[in-house]
Protein backbone atom coordinates (compact mmCIF):
# COMPACT_ATOMS: atom_id res chain seq x y z
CA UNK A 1 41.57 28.61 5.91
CA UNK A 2 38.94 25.89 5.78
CA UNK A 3 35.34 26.14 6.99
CA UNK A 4 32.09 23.97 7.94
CA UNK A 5 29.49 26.12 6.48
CA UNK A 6 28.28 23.55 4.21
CA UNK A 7 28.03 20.56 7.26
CA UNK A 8 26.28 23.83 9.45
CA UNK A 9 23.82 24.37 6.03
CA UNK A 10 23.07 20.90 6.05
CA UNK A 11 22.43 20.75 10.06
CA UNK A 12 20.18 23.63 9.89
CA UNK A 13 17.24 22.57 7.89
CA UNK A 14 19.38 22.23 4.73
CA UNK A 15 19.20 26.28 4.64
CA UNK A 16 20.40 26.65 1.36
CA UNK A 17 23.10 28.92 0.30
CA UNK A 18 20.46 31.67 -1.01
CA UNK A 19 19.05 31.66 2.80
CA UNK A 20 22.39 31.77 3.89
CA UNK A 21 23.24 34.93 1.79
CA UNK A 22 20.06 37.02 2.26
CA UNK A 23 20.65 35.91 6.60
CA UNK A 24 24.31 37.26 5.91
CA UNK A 25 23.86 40.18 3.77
CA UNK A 26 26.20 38.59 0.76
CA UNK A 27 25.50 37.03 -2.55
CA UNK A 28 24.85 33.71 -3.04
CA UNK A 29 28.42 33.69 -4.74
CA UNK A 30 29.71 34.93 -2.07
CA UNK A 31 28.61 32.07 -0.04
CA UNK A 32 29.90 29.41 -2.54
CA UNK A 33 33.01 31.08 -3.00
CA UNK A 34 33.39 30.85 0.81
CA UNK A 35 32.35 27.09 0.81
CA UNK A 36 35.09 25.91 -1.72
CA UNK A 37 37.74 27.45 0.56
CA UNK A 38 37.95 30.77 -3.24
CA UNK A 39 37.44 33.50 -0.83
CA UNK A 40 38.37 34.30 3.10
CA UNK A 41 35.48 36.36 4.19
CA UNK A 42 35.84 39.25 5.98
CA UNK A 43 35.86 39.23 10.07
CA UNK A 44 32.62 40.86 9.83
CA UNK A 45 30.85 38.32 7.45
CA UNK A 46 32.55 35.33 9.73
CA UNK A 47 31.02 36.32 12.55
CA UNK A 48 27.54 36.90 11.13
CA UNK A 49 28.32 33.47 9.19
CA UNK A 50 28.61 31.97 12.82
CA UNK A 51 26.14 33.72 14.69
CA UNK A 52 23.15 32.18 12.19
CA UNK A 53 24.20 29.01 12.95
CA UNK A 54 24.80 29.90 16.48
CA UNK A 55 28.18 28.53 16.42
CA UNK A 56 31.67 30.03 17.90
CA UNK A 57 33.76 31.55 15.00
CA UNK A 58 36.24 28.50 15.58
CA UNK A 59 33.58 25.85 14.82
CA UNK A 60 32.76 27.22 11.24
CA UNK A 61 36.06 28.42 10.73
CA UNK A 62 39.73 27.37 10.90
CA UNK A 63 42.75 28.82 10.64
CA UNK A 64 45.68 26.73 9.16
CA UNK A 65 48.93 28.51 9.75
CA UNK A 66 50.60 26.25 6.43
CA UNK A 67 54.09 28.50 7.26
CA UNK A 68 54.32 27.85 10.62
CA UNK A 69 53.47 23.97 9.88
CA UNK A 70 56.64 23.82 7.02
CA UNK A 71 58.64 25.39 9.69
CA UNK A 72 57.37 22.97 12.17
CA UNK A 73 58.43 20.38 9.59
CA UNK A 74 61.47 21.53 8.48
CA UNK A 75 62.45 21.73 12.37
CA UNK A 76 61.85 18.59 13.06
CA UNK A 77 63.85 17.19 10.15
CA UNK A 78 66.97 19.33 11.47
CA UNK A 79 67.18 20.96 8.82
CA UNK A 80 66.58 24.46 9.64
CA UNK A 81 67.49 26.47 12.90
C-alpha cells in the first residue's frame, strides 16, 4: 500500500504530522510510520486520515495488489496457466 498523506500535509497549510495525529486520534509515530509506507492503518484511521483532508479514501490511499501484478506478469510471459 502506498499513500499521499505527506503531498495532502503539505497542501493543507503544511499541517504537520503532530496536527495530523491529535486531528486523527494517533501518535505522531503513528503518522510517520504510515508516511514511510511501516504500517497499514486501520480502515478506521484511513478514513479519518481522508476525511481531514477532505479527500476520497482512494486519493490518500492505494492499494497495490503486488500478487495479482506477478501473476499478471508471469501470464503474459506464458509461463504460467
Amino acid at each position: 500500500m502506498t499513500n499521499r498523506i505527506r503531498n495532502l500535509r503539505f497542501e493543507h497549510a503544511e499541517m504537520t504530522q503532530a496536527e495530523l495525529a491529535e486531528r486523527v486520534g494517533v501518535t505522531r509515530q503513528t503518522v510517520i510510520a504510515i508516511e514511510k509506507g511501516r504500517y497499514s492503518p486501520s480502515l478506521e484511521t484511513a478514513f479519518r486520515i481522508a476525511r481531514v483532508f477532505a479527500v476520497p479514501l482512494e486519493q490518500a490511499f492505494q492499494y497495490t495488489d503486488e500478487q495479482h501484478t506477478d501473476e499478471q506478469h508471469t501470464n503474459e510471459e506464458g509461463t504460467a496457466p
